[in-house]
Protein backbone atom coordinates (compact mmCIF):
# COMPACT_ATOMS: atom_id res chain seq x y z
CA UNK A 1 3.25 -27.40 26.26
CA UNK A 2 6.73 -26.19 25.21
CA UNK A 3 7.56 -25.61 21.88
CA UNK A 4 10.60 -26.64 19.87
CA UNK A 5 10.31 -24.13 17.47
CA UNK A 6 14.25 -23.25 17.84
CA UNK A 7 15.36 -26.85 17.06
CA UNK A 8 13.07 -27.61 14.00
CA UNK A 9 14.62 -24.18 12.25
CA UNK A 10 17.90 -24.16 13.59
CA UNK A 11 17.55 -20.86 15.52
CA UNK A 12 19.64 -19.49 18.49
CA UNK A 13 18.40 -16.71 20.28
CA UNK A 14 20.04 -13.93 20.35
CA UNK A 15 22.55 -12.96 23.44
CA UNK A 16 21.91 -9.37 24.52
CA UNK A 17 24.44 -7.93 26.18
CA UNK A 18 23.80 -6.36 29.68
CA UNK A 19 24.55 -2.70 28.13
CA UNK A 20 23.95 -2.28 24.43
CA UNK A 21 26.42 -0.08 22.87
CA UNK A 22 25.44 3.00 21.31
CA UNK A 23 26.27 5.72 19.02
CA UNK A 24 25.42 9.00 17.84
CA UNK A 25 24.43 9.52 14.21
CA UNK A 26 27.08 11.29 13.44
CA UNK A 27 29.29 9.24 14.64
CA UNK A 28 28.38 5.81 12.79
CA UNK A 29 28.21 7.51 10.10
CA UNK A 30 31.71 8.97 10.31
CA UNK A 31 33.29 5.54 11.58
CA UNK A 32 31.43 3.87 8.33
CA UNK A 33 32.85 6.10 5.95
CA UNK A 34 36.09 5.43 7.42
CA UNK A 35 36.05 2.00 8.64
CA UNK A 36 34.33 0.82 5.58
CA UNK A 37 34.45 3.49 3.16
CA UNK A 38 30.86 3.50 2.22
CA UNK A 39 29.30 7.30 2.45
CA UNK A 40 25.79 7.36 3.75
CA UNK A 41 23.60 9.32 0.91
CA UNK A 42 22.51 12.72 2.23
CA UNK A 43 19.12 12.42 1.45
CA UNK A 44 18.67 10.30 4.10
CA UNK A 45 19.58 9.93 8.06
CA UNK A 46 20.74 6.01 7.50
CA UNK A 47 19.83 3.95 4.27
CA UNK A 48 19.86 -0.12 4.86
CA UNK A 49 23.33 -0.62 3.49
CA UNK A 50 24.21 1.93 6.35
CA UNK A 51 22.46 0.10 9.11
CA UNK A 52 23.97 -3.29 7.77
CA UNK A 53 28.00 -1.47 8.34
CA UNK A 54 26.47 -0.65 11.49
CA UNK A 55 25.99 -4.01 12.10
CA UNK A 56 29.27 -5.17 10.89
CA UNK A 57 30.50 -2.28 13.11
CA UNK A 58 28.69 -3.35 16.37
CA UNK A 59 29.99 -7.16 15.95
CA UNK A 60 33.45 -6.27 15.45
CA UNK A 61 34.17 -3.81 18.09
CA UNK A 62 31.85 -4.89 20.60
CA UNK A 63 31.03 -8.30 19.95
CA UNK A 64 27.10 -7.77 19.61
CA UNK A 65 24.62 -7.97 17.40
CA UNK A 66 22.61 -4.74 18.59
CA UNK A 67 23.63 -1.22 18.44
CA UNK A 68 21.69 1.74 19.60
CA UNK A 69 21.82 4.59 16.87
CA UNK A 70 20.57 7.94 18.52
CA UNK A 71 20.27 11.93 18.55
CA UNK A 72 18.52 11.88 14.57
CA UNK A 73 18.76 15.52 13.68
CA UNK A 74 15.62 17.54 14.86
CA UNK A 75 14.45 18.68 11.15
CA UNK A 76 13.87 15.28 10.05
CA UNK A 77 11.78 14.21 12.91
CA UNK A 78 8.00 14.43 14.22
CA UNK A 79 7.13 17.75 16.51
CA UNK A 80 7.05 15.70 19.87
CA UNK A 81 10.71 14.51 19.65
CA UNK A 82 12.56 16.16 22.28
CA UNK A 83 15.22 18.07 20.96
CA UNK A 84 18.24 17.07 22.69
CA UNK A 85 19.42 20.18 25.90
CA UNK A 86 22.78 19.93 24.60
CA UNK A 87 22.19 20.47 20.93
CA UNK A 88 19.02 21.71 19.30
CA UNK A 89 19.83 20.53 16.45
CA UNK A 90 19.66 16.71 17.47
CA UNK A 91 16.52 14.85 19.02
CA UNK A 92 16.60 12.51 21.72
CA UNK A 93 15.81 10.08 19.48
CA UNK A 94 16.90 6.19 18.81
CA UNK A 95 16.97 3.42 16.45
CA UNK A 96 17.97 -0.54 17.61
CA UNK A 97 19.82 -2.20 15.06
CA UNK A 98 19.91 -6.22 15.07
CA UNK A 99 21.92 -7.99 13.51
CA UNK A 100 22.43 -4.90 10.84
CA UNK A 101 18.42 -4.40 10.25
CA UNK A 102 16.48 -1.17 12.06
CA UNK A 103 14.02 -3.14 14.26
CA UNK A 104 12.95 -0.41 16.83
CA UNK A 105 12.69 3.19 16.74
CA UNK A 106 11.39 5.54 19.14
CA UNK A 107 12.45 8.76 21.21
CA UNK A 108 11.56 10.95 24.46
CA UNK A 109 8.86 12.72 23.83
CA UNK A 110 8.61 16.14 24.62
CA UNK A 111 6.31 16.47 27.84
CA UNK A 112 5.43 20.05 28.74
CA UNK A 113 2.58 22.29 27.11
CA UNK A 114 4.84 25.51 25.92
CA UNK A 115 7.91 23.52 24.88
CA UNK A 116 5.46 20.79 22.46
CA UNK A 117 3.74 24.30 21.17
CA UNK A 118 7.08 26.24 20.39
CA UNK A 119 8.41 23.28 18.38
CA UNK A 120 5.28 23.04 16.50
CA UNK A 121 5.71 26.76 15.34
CA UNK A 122 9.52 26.10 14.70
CA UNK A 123 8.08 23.08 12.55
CA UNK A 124 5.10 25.05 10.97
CA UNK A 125 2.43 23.03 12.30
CA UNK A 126 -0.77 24.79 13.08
CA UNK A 127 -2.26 23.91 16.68
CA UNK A 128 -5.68 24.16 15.45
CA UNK A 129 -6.99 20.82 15.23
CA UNK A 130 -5.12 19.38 17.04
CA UNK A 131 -6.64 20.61 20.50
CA UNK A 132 -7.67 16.68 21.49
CA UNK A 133 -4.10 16.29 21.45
CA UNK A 134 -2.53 19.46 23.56
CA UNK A 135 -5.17 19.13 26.25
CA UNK A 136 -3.70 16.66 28.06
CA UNK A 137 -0.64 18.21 28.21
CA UNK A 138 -2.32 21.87 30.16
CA UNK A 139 -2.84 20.37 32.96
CA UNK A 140 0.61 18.16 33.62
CA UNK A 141 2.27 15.14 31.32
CA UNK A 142 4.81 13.02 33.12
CA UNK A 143 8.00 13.03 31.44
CA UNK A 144 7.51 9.53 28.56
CA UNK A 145 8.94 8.03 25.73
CA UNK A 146 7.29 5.94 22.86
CA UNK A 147 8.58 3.80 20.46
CA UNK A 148 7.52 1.12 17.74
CA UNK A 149 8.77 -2.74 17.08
CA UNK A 150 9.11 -4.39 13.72
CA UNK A 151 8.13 -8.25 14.83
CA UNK A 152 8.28 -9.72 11.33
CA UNK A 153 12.02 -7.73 10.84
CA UNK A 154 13.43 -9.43 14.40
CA UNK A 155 11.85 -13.01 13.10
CA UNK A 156 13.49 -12.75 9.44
CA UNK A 157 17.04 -10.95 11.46
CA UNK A 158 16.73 -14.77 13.40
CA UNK A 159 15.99 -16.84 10.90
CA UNK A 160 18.16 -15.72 8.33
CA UNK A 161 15.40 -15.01 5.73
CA UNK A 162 16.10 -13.29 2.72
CA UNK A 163 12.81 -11.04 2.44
CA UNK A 164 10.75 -9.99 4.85
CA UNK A 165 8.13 -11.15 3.05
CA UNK A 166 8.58 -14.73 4.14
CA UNK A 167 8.39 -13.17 7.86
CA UNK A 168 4.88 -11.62 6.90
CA UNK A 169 1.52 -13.64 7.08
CA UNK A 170 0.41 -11.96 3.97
CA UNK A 171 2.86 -9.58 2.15
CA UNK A 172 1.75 -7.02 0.19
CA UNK A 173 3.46 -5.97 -2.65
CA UNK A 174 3.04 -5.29 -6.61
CA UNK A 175 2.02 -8.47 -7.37
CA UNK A 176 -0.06 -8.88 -4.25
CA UNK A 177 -2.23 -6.37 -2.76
CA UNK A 178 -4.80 -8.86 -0.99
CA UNK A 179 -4.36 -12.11 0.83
C-alpha cells in the first residue's frame, strides 16, 4: 500500500547532499557575526536564532539545507565526550542542522577505562556509583559514537509548521500537561 502522504501536504523531501558540509563552532559563529551581524549570546554554545543563520549560511554557500556543527567546547559537555586530540578544549562532538533547526546531536564517545575516569575527575564526577557503568569498559570497549534524533523537529522542518507542537501527538506545555 503506498502512501501519498507527500502530495496531500505538499511536501518534498529533502535532497541530501552526498557530503554534508560542516563547521566548527567557532567558526559559524564567527562567519554569523560577520556575515549576518548577529552575535551568538555567551551563555550559550548556539541559541535557535544562531542555528537558523546557520541555516541561511549552509543554503547560501553550499546550496543545502543541512550543516554539520561540531567540536562543542569540552566544559559544556557530558564526561564521555571525547575531547578532541588536537585541542582539549573542544569535544568531538556534533549537531545536524536542517533547514536552520538542531535535529541531531551526538559525539564519539570516549572508549577506554583510564581516559573515561580522568575526565570524570577533570569534571568532578565521583566514580562511585557509577560502577554498572565503568565495568564494561575494564575489560575492552570498541571505539563508538551515540547520538539522539528529534522526529517531531525533522516533520515540522518539512512541513513548514510553525510550532512543534503541531508535530507532537500530545504537546505538553502550560496549558497542557496531560493528553
Amino acid at each position: 500500500m503506498s502512501s501519498n502522504f507527500g502530495n496531500v501536504h505538499n511536501v518534498k523531501a529533502p535532497e541530501v547532499p552526498e557530503k554534508i558540509p560542516h563547521l566548527k563552532l567557532r567558526e559559524i559563529k564567527e562567519i554569523i557575526k560577520k556575515e549576518y551581524n548577529y552575535k551568538i549570546p555567551e551563555k550559550t554554545d548556539i541559541d535557535p536564532e544562531g542555528e537558523r543563520l546557520a541555516g541561511k549560511y549552509a543554503q547560501e554557500k553550499f546550496n543545502s539545507d543541512f550543516i554539520f556543527i561540531t567540536h562543542y567546547p569540552w566544559k559544556e559537555k557530558p564526561f564521555y565526550t571525547m575531547p578532541d586530540p588536537e585541542n582539549s578544549e573542544e569535544t568531538c562532538g556534533f549537531d545536524l542542522i536542517f533547514k536552520g533547526m538542531e535535529i541531531t546531536t551526538g559525539s564519539q564517545r570516549i572508549h577506554l577505562y583510564d581516559k573515561l575516569i580522568e575526565n570524570m575527575k577533570k569534571k568532578n564526577i565521583k566514580p562511585d556509583g557509577m560502577e554498572f557503568y565503568l565495568n564494561s569498559f575494564k575489560y575492552a570497549m570498541p571505539p563508538h559514537g551515540g547520538w539522539g534524533m528529534g522526529s517531531e523537529r525533522i516533520i515540522q522542518q518539512m512541513l513548514g509548521l510553525e510550532s512543534i507542537k503541531q508535530a507532537i501527538l500530545f504537546p505538553r506545555d502550560v496549558k497542557r500537561l496531560s493528553p
